[in-house]
Protein backbone atom coordinates (compact mmCIF):
# COMPACT_ATOMS: atom_id res chain seq x y z
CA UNK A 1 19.92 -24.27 -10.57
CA UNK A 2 17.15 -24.02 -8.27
CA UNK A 3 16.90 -21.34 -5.82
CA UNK A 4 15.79 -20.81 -2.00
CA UNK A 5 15.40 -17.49 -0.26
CA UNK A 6 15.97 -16.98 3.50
CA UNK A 7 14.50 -13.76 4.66
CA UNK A 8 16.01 -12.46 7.84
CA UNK A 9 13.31 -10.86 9.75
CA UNK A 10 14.32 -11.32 13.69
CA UNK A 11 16.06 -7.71 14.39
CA UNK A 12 14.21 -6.05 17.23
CA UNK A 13 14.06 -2.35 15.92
CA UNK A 14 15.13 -0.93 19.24
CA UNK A 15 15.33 3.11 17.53
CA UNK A 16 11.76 2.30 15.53
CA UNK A 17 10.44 2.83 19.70
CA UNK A 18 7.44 0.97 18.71
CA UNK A 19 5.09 -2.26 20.11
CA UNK A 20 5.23 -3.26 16.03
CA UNK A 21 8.33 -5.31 15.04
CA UNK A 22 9.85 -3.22 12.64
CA UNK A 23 9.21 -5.80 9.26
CA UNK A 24 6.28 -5.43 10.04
CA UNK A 25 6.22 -1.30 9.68
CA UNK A 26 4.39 0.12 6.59
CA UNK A 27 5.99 1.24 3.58
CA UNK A 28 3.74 2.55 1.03
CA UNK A 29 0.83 0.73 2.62
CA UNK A 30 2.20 -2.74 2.90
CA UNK A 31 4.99 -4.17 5.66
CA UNK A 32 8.49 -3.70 4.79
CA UNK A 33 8.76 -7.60 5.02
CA UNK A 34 5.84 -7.83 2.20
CA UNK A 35 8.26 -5.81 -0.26
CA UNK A 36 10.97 -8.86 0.41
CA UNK A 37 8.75 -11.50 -0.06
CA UNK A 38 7.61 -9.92 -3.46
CA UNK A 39 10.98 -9.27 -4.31
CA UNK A 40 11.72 -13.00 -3.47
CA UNK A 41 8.64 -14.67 -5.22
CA UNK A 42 9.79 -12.36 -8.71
CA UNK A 43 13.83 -13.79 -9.13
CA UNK A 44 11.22 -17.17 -8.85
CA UNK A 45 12.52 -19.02 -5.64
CA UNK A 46 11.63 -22.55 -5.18
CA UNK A 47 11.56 -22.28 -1.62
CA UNK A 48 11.43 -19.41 1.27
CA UNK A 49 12.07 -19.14 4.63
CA UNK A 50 11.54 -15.91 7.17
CA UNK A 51 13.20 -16.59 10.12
CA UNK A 52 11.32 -14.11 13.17
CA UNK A 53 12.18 -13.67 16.50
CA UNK A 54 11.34 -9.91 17.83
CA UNK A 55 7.35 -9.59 17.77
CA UNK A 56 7.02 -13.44 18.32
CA UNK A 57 3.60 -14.74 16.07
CA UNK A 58 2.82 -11.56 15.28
CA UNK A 59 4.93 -11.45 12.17
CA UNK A 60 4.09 -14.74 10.97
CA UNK A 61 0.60 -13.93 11.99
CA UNK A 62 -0.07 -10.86 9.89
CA UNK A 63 1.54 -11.98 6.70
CA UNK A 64 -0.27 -15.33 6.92
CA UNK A 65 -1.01 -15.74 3.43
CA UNK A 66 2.85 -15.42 2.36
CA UNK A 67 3.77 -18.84 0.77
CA UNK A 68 6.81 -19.36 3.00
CA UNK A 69 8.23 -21.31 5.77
CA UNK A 70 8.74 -19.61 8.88
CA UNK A 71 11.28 -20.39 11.57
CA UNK A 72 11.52 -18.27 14.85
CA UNK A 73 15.13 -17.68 15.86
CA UNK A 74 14.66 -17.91 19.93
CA UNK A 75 18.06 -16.64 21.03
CA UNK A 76 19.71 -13.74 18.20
CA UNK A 77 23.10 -14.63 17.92
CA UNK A 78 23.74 -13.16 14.96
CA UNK A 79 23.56 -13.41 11.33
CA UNK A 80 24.98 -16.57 10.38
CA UNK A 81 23.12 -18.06 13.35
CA UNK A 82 19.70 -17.13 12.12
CA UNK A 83 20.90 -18.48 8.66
CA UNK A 84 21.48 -22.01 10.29
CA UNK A 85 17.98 -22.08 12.14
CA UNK A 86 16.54 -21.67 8.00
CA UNK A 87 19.34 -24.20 6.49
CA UNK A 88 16.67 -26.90 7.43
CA UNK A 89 13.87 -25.67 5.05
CA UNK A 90 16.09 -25.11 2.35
CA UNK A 91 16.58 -28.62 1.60
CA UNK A 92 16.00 -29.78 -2.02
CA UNK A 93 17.23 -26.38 -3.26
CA UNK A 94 20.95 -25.55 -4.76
CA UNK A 95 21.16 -22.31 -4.47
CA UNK A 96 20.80 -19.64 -1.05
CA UNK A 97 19.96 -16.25 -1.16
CA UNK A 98 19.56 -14.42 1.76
CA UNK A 99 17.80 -11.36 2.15
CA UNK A 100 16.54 -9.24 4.48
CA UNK A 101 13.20 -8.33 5.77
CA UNK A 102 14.21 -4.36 6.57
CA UNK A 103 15.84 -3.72 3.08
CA UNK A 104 12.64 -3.59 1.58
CA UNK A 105 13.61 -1.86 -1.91
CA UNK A 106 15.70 -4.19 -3.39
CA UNK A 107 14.66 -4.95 -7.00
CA UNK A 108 14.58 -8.27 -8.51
CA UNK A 109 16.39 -7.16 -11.32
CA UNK A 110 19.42 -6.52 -9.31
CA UNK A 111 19.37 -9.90 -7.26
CA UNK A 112 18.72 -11.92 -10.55
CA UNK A 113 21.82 -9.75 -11.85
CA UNK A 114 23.69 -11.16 -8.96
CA UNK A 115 22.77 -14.55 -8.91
CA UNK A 116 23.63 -14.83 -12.68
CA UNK A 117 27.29 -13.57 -12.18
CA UNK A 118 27.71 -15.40 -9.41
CA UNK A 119 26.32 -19.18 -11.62
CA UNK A 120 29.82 -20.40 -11.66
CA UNK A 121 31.31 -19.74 -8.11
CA UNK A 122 30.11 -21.02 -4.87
CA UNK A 123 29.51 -17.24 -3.57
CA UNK A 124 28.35 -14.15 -4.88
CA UNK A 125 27.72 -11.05 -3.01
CA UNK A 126 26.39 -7.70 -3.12
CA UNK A 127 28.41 -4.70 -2.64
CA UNK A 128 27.90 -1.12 -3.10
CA UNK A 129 30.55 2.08 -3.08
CA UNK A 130 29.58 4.57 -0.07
CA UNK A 131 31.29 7.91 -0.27
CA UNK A 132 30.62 8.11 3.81
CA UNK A 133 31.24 4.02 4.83
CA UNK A 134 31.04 4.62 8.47
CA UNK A 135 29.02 1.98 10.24
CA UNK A 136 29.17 -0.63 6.98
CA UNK A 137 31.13 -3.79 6.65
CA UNK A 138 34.35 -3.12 4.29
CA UNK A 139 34.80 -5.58 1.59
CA UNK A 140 38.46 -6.23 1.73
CA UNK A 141 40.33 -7.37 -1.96
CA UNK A 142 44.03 -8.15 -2.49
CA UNK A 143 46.02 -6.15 -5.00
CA UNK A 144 44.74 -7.82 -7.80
CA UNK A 145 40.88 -7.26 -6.74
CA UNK A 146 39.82 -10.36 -5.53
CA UNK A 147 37.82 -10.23 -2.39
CA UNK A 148 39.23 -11.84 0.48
CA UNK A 149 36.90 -10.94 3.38
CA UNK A 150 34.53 -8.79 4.82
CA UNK A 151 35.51 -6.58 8.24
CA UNK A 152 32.49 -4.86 10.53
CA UNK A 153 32.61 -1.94 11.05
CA UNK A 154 33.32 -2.12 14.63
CA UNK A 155 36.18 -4.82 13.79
CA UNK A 156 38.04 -2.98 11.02
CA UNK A 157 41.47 -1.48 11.44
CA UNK A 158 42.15 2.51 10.51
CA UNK A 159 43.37 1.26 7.34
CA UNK A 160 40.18 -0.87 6.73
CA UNK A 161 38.19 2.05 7.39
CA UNK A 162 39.29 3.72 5.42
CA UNK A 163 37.55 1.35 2.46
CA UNK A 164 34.42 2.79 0.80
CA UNK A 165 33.37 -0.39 -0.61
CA UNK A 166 31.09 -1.75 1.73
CA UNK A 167 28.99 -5.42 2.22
CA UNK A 168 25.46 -4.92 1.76
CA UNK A 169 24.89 -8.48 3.59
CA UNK A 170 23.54 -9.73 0.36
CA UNK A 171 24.75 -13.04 -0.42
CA UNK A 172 23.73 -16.28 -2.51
CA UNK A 173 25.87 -19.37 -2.11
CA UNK A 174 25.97 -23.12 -2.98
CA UNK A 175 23.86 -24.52 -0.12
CA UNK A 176 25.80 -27.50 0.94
CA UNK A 177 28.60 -24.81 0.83
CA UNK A 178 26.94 -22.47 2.93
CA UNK A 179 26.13 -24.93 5.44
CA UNK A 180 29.73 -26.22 5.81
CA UNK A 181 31.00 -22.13 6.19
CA UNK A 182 28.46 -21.20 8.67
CA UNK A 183 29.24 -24.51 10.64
CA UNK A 184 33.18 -23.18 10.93
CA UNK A 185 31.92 -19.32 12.03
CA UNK A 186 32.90 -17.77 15.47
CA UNK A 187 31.86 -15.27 17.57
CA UNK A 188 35.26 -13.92 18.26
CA UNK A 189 34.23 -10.31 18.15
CA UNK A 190 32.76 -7.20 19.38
CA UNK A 191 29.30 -8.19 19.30
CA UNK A 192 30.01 -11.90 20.04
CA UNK A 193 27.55 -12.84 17.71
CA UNK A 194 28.11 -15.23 14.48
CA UNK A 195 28.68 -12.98 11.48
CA UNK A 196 26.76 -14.29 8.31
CA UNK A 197 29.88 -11.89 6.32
CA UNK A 198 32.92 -14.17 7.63
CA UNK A 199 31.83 -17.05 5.28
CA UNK A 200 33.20 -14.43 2.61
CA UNK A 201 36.46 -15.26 4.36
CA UNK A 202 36.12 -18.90 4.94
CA UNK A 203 35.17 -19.36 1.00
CA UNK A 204 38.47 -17.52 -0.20
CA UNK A 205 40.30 -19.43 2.17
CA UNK A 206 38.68 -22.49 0.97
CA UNK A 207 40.26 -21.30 -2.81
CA UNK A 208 36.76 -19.72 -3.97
CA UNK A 209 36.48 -16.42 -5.95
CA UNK A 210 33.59 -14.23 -4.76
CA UNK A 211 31.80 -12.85 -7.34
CA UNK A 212 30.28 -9.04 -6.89
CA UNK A 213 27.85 -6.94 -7.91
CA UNK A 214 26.29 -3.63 -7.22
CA UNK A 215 22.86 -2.30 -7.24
CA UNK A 216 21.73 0.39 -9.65
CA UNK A 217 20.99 2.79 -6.97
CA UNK A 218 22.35 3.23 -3.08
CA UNK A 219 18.04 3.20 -2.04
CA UNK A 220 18.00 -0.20 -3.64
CA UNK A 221 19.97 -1.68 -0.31
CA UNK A 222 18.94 0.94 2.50
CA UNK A 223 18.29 -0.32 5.66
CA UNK A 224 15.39 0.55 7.93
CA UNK A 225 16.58 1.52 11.44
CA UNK A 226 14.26 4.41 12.48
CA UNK A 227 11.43 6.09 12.13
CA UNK A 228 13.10 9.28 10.05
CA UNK A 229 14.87 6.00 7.81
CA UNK A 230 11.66 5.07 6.88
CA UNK A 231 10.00 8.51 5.66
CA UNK A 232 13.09 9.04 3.54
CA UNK A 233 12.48 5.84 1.66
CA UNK A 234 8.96 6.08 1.47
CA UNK A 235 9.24 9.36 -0.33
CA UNK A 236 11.88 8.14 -2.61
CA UNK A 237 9.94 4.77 -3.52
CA UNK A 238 6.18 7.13 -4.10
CA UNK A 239 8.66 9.46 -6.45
CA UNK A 240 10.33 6.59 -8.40
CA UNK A 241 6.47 5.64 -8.87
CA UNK A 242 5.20 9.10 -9.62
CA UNK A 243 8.08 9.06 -12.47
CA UNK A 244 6.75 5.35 -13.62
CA UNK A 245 3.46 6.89 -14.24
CA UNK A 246 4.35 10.26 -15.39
CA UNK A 247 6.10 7.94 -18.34
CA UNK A 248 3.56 6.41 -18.96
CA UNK A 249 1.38 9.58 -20.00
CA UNK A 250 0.15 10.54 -16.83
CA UNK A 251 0.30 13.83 -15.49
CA UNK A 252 1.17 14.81 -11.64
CA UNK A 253 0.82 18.13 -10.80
CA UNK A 254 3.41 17.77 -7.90
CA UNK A 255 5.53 14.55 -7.65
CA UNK A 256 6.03 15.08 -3.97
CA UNK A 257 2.79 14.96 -3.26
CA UNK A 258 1.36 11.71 -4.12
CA UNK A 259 1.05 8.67 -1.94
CA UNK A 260 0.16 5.44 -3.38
CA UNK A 261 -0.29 2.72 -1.22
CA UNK A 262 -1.10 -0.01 -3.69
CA UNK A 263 -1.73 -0.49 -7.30
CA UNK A 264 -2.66 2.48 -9.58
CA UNK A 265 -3.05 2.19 -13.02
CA UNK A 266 -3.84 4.75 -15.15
CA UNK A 267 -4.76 5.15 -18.60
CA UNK A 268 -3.33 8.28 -21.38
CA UNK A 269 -4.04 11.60 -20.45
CA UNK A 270 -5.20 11.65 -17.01
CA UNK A 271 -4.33 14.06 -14.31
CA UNK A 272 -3.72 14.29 -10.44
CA UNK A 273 -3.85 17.04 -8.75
CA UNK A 274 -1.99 17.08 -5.34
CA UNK A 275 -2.19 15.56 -1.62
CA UNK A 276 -3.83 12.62 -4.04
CA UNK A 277 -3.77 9.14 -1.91
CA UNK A 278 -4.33 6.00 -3.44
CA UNK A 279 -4.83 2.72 -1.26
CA UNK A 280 -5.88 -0.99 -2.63
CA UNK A 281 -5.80 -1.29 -6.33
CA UNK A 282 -7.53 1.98 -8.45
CA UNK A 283 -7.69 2.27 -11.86
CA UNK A 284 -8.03 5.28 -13.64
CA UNK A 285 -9.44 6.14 -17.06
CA UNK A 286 -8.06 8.04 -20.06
CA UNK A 287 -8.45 11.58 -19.58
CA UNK A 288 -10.06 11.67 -16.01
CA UNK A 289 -8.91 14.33 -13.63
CA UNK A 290 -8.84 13.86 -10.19
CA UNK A 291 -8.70 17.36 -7.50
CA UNK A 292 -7.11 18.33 -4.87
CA UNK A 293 -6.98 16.09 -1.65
CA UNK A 294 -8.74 12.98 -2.64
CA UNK A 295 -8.93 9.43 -1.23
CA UNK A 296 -9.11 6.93 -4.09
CA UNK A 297 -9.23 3.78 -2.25
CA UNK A 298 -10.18 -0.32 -4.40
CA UNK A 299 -12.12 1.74 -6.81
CA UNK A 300 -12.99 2.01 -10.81
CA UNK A 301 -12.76 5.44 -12.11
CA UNK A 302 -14.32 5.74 -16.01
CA UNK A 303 -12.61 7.75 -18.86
CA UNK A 304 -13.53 11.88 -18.61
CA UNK A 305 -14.59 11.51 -15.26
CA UNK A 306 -13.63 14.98 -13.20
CA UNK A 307 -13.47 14.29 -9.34
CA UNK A 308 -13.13 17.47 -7.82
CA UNK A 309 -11.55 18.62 -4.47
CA UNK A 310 -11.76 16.43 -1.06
CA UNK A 311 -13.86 13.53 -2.28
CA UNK A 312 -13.61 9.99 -0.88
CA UNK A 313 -14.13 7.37 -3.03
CA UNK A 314 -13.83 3.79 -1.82
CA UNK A 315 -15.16 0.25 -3.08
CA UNK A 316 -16.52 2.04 -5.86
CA UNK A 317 -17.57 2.52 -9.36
CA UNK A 318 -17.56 6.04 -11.78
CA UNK A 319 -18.72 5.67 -15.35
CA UNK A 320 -17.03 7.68 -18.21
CA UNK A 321 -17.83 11.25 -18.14
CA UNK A 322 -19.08 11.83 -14.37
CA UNK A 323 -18.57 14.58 -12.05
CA UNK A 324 -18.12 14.05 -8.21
CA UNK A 325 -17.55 16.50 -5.85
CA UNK A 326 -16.67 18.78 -4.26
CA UNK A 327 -16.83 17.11 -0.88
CA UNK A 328 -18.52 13.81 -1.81
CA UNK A 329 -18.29 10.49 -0.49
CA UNK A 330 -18.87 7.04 -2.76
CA UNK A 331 -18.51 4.19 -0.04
CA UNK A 332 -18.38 0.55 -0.98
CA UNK A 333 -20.87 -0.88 -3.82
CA UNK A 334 -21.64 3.02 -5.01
CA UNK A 335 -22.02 2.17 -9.17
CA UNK A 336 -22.36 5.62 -11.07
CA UNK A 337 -23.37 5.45 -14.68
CA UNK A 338 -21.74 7.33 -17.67
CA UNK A 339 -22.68 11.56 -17.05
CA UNK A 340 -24.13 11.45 -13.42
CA UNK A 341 -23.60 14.28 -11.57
CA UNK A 342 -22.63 13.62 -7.54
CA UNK A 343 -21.82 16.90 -5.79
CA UNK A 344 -20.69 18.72 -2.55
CA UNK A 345 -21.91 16.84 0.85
CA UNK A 346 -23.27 13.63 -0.79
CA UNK A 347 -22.95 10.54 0.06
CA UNK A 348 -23.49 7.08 -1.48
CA UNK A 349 -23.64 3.54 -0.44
CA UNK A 350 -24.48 0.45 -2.35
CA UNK A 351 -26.64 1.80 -4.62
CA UNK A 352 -26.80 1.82 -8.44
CA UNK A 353 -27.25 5.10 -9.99
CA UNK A 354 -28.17 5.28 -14.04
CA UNK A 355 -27.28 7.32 -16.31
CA UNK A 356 -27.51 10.98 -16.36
CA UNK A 357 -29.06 11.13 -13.13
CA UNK A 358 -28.16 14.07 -10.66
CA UNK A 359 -27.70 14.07 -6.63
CA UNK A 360 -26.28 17.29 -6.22
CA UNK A 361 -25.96 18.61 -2.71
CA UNK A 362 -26.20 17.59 1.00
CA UNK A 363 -28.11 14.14 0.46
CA UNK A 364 -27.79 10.82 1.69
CA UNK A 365 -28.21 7.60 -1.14
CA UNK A 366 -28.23 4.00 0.78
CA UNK A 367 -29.24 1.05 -0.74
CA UNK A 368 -30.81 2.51 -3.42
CA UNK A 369 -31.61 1.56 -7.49
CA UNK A 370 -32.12 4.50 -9.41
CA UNK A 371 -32.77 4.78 -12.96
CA UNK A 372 -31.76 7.26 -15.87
CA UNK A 373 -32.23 10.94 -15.73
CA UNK A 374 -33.70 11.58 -12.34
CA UNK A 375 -32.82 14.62 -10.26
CA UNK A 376 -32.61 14.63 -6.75
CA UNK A 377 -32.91 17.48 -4.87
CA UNK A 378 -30.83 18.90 -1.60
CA UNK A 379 -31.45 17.71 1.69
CA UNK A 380 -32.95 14.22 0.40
CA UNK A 381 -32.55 11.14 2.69
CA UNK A 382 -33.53 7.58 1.87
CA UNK A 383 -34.13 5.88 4.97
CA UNK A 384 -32.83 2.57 4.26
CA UNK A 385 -32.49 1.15 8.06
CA UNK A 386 -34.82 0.50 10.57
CA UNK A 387 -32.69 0.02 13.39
CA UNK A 388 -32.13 -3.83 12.67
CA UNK A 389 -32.44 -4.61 8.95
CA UNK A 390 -31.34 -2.28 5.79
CA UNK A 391 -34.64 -2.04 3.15
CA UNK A 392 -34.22 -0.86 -0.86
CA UNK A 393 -35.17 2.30 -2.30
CA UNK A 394 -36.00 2.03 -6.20
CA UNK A 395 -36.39 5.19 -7.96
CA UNK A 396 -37.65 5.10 -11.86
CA UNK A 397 -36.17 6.49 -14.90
CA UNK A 398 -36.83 10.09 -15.02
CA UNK A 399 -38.31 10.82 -11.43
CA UNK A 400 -37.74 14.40 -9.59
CA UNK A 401 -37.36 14.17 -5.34
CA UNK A 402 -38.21 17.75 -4.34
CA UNK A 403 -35.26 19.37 -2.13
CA UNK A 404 -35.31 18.17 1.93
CA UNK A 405 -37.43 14.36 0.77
CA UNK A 406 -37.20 11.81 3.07
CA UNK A 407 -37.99 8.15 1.47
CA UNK A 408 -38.98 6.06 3.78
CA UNK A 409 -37.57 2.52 2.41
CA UNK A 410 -38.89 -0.09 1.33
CA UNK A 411 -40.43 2.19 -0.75
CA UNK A 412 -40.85 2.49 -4.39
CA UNK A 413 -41.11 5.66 -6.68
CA UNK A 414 -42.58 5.39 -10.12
CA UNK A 415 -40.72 6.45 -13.41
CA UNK A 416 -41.34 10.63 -13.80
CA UNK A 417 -42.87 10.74 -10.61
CA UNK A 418 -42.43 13.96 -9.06
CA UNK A 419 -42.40 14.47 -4.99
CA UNK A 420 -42.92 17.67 -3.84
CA UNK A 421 -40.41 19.05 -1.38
CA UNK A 422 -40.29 18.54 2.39
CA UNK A 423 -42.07 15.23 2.05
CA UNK A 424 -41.38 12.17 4.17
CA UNK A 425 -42.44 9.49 1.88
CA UNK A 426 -43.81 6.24 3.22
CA UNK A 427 -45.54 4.28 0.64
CA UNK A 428 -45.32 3.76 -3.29
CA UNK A 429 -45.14 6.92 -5.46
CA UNK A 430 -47.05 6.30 -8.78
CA UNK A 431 -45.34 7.27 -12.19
CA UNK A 432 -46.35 10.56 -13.32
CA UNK A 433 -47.92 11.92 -10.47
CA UNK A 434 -47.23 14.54 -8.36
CA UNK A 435 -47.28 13.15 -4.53
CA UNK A 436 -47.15 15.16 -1.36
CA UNK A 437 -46.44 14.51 2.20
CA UNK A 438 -46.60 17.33 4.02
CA UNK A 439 -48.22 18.70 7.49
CA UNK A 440 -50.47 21.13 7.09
CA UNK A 441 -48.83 24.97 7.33
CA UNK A 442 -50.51 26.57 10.35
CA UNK A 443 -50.19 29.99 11.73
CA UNK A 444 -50.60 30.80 15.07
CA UNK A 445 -51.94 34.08 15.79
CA UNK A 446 -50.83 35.42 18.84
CA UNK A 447 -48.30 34.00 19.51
CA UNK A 448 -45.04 35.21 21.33
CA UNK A 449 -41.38 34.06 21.47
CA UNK A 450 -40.17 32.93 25.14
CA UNK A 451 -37.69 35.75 26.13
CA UNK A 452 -34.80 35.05 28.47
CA UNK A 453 -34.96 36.58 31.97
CA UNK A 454 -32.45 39.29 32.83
CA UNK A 455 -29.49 38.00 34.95
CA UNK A 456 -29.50 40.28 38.02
């Protein structure tokens, strides 16, 4: 049977106390409503609907590329009244699921659990078993099981209360079905909104059996109401990933402090040390290690590589058996070769850097080409922009900058070229020469140091 997925996305996140509708809140670097839409394009719906409201275009604005249909839901009467505004889009499809946009943890593996139990009834739903209930919808059964409604919270009797099975809001349903419930749904309660749950107790009074199922774990259908909601399941989700990788033969020195905010992937044997972020989509080779308090963000780190403490490495490219750090920055289009050595207070932008070669302290690479086994010395600067444009720096195989250089660029220096130290370079170096561009050292004899006048 083919499936649709209505997201419900509208809530207003009063306790969040935030200009950001709450969906749209980060959880491990993406929105909370990005998790549900993954979660809904992996059990392979045919359709999908968000229905917004709190936040107006802004939701449907930043998630722009989701492949969905999105329907605002003006006045937020409920549940089952922002179900009917997405009814229309899910024409064509047999099958509803609904979902919703601040349960972001829910895995697919559970919902395609659900909808399988549920093939031959008109209703399934998703329950779990709370030790503390309070504030949940109780999923009432008769004395031989069968469900026959759900109560809120705020609805239920003392002896309803008393239930610790509770409604996760879950639900996927024969469409026409659906429709047909939610049309016969009143607002007769506390709230005096339309309750998506009481079409649990229309179908049973229509002769259905409900069909239930329960997530593996009670994080799986958490809610996000506040700000302290959130923290707790972002550090369960970045330990449930720490674990994935730590099976996979990756060591973390501390689970509980890793944040990955994206897609890591890491080959046998490497190691993270801890306060390690990851953002975008890193890749790691076999038997790198990565330091203390490092920034790994969209970047290609090679096998043996060691990056050591409080480097920043973004857009970027290590080869196999380089050392970074301490205290380096690789910004976007840096491309180290196998062995270089990059060290404390360097940084490097869009430049290509060969093999073996060595920028070890308190220098400044920019669009740069530099070829195999050169060795440049602290303090160097290539001056790569003029104030308008950005010019190239091309350094040959073997060359050695002398220690507080300053290449002027466009400028070109020849393969083992050596420039002496504290030069400001400013046209061509040949190969094998030695070139100099220095004032001349003067003494002044004489001479005396201003002194400061005595305060009176």
């Amino acid at each position: 049977m083919s499936l649709g997925v209505v997201i419900l996305a509208a809530g207003k996140g009063t306790r969040m106390r935030s200009a950001l509708p709450k969906v749209l809140h980060p959880l491990a670097g993406r929105p909370l409503l990005r998790h549900v839409l993954d979660a809904a394009e992996a059990v392979g719906a045919a359709r999908v609907c968000v229905v917004y409201g709190h936040g107006g275009e802004m939701v449907p604005s930043t998630l722009a590329d989701a492949e969905c249909a999105w329907v605002e839901q003006a006045e937020r009467l409920g549940t089952g009244h922002a179900v009917q505004q997405a009814l229309p889009a899910m024409t064509g499809v047999e099958r509803v699921l609904v979902l919703y946009g601040d349960v972001p943890l829910i895995e697919p593996e559970t919902l395609n659990r659900l909808v399988a139990d549920s093939a031959e009834t008109a209703l399934g739903l998703l329950t779990m078993t709370l030790a503390d209930p309070t504030g949940y919808g109780r999923i009432v059964r008769d004395a031989d099981g069968r469900v026959l409604r759900s109560v809120e919270h705020k609805d239920a009797s003392d002896a309803e209360r008393a239930i610790t099975e509770v409604n996760t809001g879950i639900i996927v349903a024969h469409r026409q079905r659906l429709e047909d419930w939610l049309g016969r749904v009143g607002n007769d309660n506390v709230q005096r909104e339309y309750y998506l749950t009481d079409v649990i107790g229309l179908a049973t009074g229509d002769g259905v059996d409900v069909v239930t199922a329960q997530p593996e774990t009670l994080e799986e259908v958490a809610g996000i109401n506040d700000r302290i909601q959130l923290a707790e399941l972002e550090r369960y989700h970045q330990r449930r990933t720490a674990e994935c990788l730590m099976r996979r033969g990756t060591t973390i020195i501390d689970p509980a402090r890793i944040d990955i905010r994206g897609t890591l992937e890491c080959e046998r044997d490497v190691v993270l040390d801890v306060n390690l972020i990851c953002e975008g989509r890193v890749r790691i080779g076999a038997g790198a290690r990565i330091g203390p308090n490092c920034l790994l963000k969209d970047c290609e780190i090679g096998p043996g590589v060691e990056v050591l403490a409080n480097c920043v490495i973004e857009g970027a490219r290590v080869g196999a058996g380089a050392r970074v750090g301490p205290f380096a920055r690789l910004r976007p289009e840096a491309d180290l070769g196998r062995d270089c050595h990059v060290g404390n207070f360097v940084e490097i932008k869009k430049s290509q850097i060969a093999e073996g070669s060595k920028v070890n302290h308190l220098t400044y690479i920019g669009d740069t080409e530099m070829g195999r086994g050169v060795n440049i010395g602290a303090g160097t600067i290539t001056c790569n922009y003029d104030g308008a444009n950005k010019h190239r720096t091309v350094i040959g195989d073997g060359a050695f900058i002398g220690s507080n250089t300053a290449l002027v660029a466009p400028v070109n220096i020849g393969a083992g070229a050596t420039i002496g130290a504290g030069s400001v370079i400013v046209r061509d170096a040949p190969a094998e020469q030695l070139t100099l561009a220095r004032g001349r050292q003067v003494t002044i004899e004489g001479w005396e140091r201003p002194v400061k006048k005595p305060k009176v």
